[in-house]
Each structure stands twice: as C-alpha cells, then as structure tokens.
Protein backbone atom coordinates (compact mmCIF):
# COMPACT_ATOMS: atom_id res chain seq x y z
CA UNK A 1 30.44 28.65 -93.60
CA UNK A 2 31.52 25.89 -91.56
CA UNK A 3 28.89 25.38 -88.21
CA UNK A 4 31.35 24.82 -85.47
CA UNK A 5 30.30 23.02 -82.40
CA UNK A 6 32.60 22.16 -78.88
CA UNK A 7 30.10 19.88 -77.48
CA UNK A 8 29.05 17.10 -79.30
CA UNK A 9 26.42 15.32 -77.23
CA UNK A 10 29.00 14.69 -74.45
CA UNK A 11 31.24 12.88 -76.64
CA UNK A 12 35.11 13.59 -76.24
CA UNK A 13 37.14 12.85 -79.62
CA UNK A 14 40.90 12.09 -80.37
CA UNK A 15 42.87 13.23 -82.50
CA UNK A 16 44.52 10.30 -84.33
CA UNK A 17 47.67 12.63 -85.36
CA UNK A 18 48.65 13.76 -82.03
CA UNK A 19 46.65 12.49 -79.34
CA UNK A 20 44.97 15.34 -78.08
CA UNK A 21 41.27 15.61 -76.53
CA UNK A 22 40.98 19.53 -77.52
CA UNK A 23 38.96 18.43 -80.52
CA UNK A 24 35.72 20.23 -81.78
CA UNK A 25 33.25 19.86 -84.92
CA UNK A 26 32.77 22.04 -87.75
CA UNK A 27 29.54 20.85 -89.73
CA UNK A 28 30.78 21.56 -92.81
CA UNK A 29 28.33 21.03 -96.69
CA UNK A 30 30.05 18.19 -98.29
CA UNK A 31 29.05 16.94 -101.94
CA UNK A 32 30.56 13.40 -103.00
CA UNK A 33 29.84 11.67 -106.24
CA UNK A 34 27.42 8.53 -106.02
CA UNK A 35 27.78 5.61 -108.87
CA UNK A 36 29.60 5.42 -112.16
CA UNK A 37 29.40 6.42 -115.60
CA UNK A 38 26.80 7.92 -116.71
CA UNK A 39 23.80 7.05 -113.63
CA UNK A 40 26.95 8.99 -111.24
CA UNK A 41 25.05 12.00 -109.27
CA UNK A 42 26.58 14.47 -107.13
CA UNK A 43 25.17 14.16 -103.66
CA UNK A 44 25.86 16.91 -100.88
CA UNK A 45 25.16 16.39 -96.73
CA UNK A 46 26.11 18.10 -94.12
CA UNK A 47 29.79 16.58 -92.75
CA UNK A 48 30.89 16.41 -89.18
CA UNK A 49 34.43 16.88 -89.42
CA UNK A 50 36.52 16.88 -86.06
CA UNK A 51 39.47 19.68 -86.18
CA UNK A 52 42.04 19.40 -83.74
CA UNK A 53 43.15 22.74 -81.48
CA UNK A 54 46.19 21.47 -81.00
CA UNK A 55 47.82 20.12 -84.41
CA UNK A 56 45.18 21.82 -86.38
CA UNK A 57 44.25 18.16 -87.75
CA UNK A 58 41.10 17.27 -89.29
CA UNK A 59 39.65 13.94 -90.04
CA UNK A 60 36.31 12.57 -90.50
CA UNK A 61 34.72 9.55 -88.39
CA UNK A 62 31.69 7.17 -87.77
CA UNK A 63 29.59 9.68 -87.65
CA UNK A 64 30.65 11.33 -90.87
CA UNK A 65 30.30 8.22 -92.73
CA UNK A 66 26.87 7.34 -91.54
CA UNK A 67 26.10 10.88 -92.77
CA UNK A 68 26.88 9.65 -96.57
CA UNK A 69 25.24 6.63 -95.95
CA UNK A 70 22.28 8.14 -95.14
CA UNK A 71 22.62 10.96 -97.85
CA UNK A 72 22.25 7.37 -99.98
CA UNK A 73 20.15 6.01 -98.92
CA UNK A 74 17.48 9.13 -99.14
CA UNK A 75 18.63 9.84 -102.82
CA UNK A 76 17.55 5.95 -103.64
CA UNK A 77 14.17 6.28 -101.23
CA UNK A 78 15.45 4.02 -99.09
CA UNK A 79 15.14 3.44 -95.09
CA UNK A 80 18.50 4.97 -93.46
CA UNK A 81 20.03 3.16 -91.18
CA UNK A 82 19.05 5.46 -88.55
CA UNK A 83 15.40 4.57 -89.28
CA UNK A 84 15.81 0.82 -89.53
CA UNK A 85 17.32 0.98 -86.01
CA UNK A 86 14.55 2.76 -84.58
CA UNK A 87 12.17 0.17 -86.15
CA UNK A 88 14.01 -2.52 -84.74
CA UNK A 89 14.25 -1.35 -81.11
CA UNK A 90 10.58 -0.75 -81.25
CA UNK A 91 10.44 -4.46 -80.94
CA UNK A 92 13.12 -4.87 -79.10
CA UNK A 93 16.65 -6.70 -79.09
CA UNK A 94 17.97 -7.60 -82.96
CA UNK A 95 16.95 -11.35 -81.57
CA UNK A 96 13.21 -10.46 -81.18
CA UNK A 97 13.12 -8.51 -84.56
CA UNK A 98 15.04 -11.50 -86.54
CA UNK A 99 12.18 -13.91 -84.56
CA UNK A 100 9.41 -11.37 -85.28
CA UNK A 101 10.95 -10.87 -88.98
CA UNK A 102 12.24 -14.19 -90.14
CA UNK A 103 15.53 -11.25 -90.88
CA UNK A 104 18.77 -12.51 -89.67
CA UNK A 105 20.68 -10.46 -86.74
CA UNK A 106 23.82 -9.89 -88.96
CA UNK A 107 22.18 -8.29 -91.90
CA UNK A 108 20.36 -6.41 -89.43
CA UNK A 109 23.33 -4.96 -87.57
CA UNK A 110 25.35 -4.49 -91.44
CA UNK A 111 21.94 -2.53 -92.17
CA UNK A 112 21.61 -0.38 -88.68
CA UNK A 113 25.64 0.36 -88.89
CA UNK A 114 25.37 1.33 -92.20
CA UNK A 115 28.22 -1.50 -93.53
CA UNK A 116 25.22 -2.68 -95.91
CA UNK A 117 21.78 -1.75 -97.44
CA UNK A 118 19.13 -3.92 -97.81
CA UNK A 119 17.97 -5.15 -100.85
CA UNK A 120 14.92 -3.18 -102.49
CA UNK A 121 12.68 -6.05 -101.39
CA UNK A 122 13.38 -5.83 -98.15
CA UNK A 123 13.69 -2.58 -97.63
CA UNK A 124 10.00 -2.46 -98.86
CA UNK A 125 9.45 -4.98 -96.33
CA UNK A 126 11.02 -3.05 -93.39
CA UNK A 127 8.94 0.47 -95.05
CA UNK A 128 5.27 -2.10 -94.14
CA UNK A 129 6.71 -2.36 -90.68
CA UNK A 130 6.81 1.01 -89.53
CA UNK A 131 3.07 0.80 -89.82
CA UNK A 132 1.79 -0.77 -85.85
CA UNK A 133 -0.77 -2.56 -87.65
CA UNK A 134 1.75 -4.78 -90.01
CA UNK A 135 4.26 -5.15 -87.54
CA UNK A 136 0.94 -6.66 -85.44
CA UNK A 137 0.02 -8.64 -88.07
C-alpha cells in the first residue's frame, strides 16, 4: 500500500500536465530490471511518485531516479551517490576534494548527481576515505 505523504521536506512540486501546486507523494515499492541477458536482476526500492489532486497525474522526478540509482549502486556494493556527497562535503567544496583527491570536479558532481558511477577502482578509493585516518593521510 502506497505511503502517502503532503509534505515533502518543504518542497512544493508541479505538475507538468496541468500546472498545479496541489501535488503530494505516495512512496510506492517499485521493482525495475537491472542489466541484460542472463546477469539481468530484478531490483525493487521504494519510489517517490508525485500524484496530482487536480488532474490526477502522476510522474516520477529527481528524486525518484536517485532512488534507482542508489538501489544500484547497493546491489553492486558500491558508494551511493548520497554517500559520496557526504564524503566530499566533509572536506569541503568539490575544489578542495579534487585538490585533496587528485579526482576531477566533473566526475565528482556526475558521481554525487547520480549521472555516473565511479569505476570499481575508485569507488574503492572513495570506500578508504570515509576512514579520518586515510583521508589524513
């Protein structure tokens, strides 16, 4: 049964069919295939998706697609791009980090928005600097 919510951390939503502000969320399970052939698993998180009082509408946003993304990323043990951004912040702007890293800024915003994933060598990388003493180091 879908969770429905009216407030959604302040946020006020449109609805792209008719305009309208009198949007709320139902968090709704959702289970998408991930890969091809025969490696192709059935993944399931838990989908914002914005329903319009007024039209009855429904459509799915930013914030449902980071929801995938990160539904990915945990199936292939990788950091989300949730976690990544919390790293980076910890050291400040995306210039300090790519400084402090030797990363550059725009596969660290692609990897914090989600439009990417870093490779599995990196991402091990990034897993090291969640520990103070590495990121010291």
């Amino acid at each position: 049964m879908p969770n429905k919510t009216n407030v959604d951390r302040g946020d006020t939503f449109e609805c792209p069919n008719c305009d309208s502000t009198q949007v709320h969320t139902e968090n709704v399970e959702h289970s998408f295939a991930y890969g091809v052939g025969d490696s192709a698993v059935e993944l399931t998180c838990q989908l914002p998706v914005r329903v319009c009082e007024t039209c009855g509408g429904q459509f799915v946003d930013e914030a449902g697609e980071m929801a995938r993304q990160e539904t990915i990323c945990r199936h292939l043990n990788r950091l989300t791009p949730t976690e990544i951004h919390h790293l980076r912040e910890y050291c400040g702007t995306q210039a300090d980090f790519s400084e402090l890293t030797g990363i550059g800024e725009a596969s660290l915003s692609r990897w914090e928005t989600g439009a990417s994933m870093p490779s599995k060598a990196y991402d091990n990388y990034l897993y090291l600097l969640r520990f103070a003493e590495n990121l010291h180091r």
